[in-house]
PDB file of N, CA and C in Angstrom:
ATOM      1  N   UNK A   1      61.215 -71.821 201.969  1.00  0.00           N
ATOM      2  CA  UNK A   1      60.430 -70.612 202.043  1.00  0.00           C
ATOM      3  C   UNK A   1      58.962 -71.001 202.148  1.00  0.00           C
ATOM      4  N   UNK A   2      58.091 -70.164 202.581  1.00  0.00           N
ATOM      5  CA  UNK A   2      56.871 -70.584 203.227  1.00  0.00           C
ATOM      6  C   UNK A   2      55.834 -69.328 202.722  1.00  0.00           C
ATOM      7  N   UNK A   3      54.801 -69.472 202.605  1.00  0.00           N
ATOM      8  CA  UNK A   3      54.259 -68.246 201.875  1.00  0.00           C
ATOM      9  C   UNK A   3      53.877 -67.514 203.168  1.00  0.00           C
ATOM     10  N   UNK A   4      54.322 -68.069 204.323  1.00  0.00           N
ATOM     11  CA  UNK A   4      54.363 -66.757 205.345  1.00  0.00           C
ATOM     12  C   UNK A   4      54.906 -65.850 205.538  1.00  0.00           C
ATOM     13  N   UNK A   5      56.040 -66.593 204.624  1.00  0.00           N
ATOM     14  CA  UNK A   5      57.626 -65.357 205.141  1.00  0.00           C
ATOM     15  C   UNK A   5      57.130 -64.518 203.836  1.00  0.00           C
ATOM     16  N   UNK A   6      56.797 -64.316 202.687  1.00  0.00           N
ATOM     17  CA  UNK A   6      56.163 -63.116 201.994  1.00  0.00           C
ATOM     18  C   UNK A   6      55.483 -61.789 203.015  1.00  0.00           C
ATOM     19  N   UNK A   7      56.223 -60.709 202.229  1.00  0.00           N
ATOM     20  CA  UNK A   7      54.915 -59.758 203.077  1.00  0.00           C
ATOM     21  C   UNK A   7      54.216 -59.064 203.409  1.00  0.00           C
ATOM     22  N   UNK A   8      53.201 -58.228 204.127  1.00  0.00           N
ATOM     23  CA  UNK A   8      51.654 -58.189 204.180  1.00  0.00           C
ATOM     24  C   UNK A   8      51.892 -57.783 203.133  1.00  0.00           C
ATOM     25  N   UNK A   9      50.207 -57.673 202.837  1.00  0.00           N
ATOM     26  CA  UNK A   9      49.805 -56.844 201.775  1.00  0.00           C
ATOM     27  C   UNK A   9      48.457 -55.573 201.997  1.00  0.00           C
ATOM     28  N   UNK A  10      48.508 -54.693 201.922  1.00  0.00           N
ATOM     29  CA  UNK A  10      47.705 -53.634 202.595  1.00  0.00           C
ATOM     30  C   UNK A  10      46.512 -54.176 202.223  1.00  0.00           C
ATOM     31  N   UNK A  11      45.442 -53.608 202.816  1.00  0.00           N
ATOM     32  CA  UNK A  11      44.248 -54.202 203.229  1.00  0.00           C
ATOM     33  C   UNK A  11      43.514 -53.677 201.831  1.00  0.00           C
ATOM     34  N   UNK A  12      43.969 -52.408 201.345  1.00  0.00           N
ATOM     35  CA  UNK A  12      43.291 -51.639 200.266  1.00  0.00           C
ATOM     36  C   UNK A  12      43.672 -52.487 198.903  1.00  0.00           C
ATOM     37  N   UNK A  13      44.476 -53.196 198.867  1.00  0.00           N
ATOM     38  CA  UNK A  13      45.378 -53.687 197.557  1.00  0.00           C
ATOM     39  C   UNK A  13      44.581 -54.450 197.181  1.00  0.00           C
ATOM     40  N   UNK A  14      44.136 -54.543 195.446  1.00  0.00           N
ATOM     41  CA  UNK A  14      43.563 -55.330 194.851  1.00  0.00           C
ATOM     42  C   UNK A  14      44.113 -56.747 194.676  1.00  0.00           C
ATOM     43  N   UNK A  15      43.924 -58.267 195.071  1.00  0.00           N
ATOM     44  CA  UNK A  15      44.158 -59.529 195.384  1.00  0.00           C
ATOM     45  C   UNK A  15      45.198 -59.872 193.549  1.00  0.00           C
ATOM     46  N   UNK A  16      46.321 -60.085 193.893  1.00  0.00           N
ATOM     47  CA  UNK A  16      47.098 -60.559 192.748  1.00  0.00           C
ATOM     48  C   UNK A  16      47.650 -61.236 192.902  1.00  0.00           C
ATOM     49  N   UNK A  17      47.327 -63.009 192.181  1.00  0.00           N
ATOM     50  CA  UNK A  17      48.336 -64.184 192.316  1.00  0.00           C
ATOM     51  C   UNK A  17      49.299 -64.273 190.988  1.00  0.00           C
ATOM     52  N   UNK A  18      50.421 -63.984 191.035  1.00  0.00           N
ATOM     53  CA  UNK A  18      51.411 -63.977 189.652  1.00  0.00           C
ATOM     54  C   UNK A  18      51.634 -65.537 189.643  1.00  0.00           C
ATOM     55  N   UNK A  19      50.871 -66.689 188.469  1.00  0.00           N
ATOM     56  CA  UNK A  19      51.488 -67.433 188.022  1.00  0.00           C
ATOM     57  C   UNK A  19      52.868 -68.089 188.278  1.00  0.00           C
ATOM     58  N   UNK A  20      53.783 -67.395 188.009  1.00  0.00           N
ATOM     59  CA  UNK A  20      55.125 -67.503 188.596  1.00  0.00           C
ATOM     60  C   UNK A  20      55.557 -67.881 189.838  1.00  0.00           C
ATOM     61  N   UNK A  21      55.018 -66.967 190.683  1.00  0.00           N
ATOM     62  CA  UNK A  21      55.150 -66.695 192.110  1.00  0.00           C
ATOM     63  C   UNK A  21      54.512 -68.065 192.329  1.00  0.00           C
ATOM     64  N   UNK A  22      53.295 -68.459 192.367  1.00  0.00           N
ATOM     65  CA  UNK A  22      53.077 -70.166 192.579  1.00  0.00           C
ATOM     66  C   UNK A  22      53.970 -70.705 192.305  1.00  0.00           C
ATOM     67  N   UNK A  23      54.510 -71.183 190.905  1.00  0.00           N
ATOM     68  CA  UNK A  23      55.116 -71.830 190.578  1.00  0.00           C
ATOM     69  C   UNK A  23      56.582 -71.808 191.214  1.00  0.00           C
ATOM     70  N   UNK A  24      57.026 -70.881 191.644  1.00  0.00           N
ATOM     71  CA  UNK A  24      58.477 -69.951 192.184  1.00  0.00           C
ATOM     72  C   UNK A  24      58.329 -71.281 193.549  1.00  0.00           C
ATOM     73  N   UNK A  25      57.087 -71.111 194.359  1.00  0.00           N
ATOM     74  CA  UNK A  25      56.884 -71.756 195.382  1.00  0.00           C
ATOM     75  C   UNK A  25      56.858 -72.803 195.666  1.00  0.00           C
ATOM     76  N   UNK A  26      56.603 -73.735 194.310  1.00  0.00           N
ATOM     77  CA  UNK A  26      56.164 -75.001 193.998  1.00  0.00           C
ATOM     78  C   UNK A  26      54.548 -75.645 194.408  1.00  0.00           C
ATOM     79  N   UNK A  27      53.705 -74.531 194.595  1.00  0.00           N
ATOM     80  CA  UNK A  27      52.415 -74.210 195.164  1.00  0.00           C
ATOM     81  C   UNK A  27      51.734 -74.952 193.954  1.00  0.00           C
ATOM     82  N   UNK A  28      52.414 -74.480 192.603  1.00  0.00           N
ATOM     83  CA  UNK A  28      51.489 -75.076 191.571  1.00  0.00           C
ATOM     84  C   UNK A  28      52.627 -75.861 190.099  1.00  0.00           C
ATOM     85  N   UNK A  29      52.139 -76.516 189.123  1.00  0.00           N
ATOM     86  CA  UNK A  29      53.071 -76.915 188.389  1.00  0.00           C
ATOM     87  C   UNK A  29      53.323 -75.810 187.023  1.00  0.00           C
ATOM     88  N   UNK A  30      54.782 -76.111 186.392  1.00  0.00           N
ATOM     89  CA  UNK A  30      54.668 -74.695 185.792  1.00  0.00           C
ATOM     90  C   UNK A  30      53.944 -75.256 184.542  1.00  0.00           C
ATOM     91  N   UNK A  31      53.226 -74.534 183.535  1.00  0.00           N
ATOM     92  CA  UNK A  31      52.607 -74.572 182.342  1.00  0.00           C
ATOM     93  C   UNK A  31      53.079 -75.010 181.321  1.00  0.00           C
ATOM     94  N   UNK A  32      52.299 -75.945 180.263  1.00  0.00           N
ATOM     95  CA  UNK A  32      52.973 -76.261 179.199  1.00  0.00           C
ATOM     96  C   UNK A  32      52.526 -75.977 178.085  1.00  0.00           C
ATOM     97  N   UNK A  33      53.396 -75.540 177.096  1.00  0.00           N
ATOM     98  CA  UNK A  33      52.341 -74.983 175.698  1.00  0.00           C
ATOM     99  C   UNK A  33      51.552 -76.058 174.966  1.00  0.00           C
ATOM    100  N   UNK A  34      50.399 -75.633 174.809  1.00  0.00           N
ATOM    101  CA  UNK A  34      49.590 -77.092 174.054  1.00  0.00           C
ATOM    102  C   UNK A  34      50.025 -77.747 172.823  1.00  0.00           C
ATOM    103  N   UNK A  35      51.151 -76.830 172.089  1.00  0.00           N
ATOM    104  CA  UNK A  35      51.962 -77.422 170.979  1.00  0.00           C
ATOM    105  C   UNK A  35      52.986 -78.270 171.182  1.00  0.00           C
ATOM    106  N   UNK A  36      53.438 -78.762 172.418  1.00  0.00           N
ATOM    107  CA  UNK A  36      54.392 -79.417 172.944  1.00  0.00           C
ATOM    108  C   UNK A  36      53.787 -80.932 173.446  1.00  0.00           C
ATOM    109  N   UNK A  37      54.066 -81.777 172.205  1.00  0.00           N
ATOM    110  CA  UNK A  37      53.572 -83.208 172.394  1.00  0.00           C
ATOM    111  C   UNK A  37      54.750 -84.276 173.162  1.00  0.00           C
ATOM    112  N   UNK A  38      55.738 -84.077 173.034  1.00  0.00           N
ATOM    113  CA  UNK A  38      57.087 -85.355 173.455  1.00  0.00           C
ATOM    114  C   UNK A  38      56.484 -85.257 174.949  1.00  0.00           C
ATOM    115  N   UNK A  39      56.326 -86.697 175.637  1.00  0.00           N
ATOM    116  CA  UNK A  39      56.185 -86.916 177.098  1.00  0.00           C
ATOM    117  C   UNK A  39      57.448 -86.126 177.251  1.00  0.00           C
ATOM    118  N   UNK A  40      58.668 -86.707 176.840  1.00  0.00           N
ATOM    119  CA  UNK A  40      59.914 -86.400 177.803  1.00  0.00           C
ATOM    120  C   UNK A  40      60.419 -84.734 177.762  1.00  0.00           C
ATOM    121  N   UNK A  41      59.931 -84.171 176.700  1.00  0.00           N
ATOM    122  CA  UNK A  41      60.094 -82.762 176.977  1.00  0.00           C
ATOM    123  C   UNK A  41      58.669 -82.031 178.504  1.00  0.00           C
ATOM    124  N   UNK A  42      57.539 -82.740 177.936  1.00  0.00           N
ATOM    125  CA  UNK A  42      56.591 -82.335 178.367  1.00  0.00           C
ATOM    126  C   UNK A  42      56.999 -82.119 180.408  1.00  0.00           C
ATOM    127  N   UNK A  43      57.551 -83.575 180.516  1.00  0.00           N
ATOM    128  CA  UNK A  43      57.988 -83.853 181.675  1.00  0.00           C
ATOM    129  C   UNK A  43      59.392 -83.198 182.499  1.00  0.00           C
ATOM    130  N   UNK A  44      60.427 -82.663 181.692  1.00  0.00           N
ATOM    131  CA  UNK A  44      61.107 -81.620 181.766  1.00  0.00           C
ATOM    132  C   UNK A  44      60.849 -80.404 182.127  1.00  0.00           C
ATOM    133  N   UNK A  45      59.767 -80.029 181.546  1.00  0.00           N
ATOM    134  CA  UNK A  45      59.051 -78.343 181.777  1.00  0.00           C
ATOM    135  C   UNK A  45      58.258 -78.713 183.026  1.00  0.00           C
ATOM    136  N   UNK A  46      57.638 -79.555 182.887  1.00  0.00           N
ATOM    137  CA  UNK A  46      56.722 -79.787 184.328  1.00  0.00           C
ATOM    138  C   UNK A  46      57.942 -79.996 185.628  1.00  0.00           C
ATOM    139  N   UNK A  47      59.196 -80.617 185.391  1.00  0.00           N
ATOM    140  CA  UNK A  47      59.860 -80.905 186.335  1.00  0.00           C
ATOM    141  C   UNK A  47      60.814 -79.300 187.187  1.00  0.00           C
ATOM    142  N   UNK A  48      60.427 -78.975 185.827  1.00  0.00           N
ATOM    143  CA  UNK A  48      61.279 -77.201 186.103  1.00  0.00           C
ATOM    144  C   UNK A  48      62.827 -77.325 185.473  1.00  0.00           C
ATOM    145  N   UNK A  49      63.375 -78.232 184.902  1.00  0.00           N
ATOM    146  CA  UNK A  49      64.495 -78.550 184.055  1.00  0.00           C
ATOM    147  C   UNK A  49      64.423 -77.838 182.698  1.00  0.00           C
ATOM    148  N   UNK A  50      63.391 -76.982 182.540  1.00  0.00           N
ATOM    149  CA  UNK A  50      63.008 -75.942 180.942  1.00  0.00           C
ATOM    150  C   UNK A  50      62.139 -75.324 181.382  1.00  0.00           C
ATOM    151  N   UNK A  51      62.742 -74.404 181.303  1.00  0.00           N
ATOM    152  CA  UNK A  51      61.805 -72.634 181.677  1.00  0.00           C
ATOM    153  C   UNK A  51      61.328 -72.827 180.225  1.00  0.00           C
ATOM    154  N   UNK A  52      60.017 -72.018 180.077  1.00  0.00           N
ATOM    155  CA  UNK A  52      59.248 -71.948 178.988  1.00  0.00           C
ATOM    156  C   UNK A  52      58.430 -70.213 179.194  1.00  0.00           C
ATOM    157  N   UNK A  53      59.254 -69.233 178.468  1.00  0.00           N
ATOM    158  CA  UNK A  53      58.552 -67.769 178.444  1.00  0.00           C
ATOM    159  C   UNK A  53      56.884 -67.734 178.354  1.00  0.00           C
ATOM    160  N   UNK A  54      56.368 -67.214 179.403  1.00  0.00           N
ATOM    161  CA  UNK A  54      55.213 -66.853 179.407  1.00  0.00           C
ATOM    162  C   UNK A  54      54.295 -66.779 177.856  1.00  0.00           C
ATOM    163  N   UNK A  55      54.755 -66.194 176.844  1.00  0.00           N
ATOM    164  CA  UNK A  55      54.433 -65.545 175.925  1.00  0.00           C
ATOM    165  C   UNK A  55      54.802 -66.707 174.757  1.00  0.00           C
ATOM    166  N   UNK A  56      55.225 -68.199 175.172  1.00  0.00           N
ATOM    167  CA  UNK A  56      55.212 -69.087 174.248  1.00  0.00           C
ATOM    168  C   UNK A  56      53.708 -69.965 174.617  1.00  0.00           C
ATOM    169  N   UNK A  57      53.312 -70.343 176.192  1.00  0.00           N
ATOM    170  CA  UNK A  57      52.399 -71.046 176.679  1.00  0.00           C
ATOM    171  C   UNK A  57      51.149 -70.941 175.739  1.00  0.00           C
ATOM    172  N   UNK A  58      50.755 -69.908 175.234  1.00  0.00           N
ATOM    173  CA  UNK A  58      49.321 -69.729 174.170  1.00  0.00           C
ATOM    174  C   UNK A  58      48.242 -69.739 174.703  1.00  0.00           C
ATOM    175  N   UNK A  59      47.189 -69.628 174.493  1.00  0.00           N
ATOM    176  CA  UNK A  59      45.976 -70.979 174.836  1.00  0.00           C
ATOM    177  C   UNK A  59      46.154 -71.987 174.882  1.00  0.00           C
ATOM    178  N   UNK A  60      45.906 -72.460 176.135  1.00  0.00           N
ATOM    179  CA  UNK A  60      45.379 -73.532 176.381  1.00  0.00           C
ATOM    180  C   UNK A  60      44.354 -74.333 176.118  1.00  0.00           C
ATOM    181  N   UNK A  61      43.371 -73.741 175.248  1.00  0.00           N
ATOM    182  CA  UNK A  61      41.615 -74.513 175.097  1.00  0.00           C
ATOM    183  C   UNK A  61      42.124 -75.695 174.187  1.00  0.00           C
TER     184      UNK A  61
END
């Protein structure tokens, strides 16, 4: 899939990139909660082998 085949979006529509939707694409890597120290888990979630709910990720600072 190609982010061409998505489609239009009216000209009036306010610009919305859903997190997900990158990640869905592989456009971007998915997020990791900053409480999550093990490389090998860390590297799991980054690999996409562990979904991690939006609402665990936290802050990041």
């Amino acid at each position: 899939m190609s982010i061409l085949d998505l489609p239009a979006t009216p000209a009036t529509a306010d610009p919305v990139i859903l997190p997900g939707l990158l990640t869905g694409l592989g456009l971007t890597k998915p997020q990791t909660p900053a409480w999550i120290t093990d490389p090998d888990l860390l590297e799991s979630i980054r690999l996409g082998l562990i979904d991690i709910d939006d609402e665990l990720t936290g802050d990041r600072k």
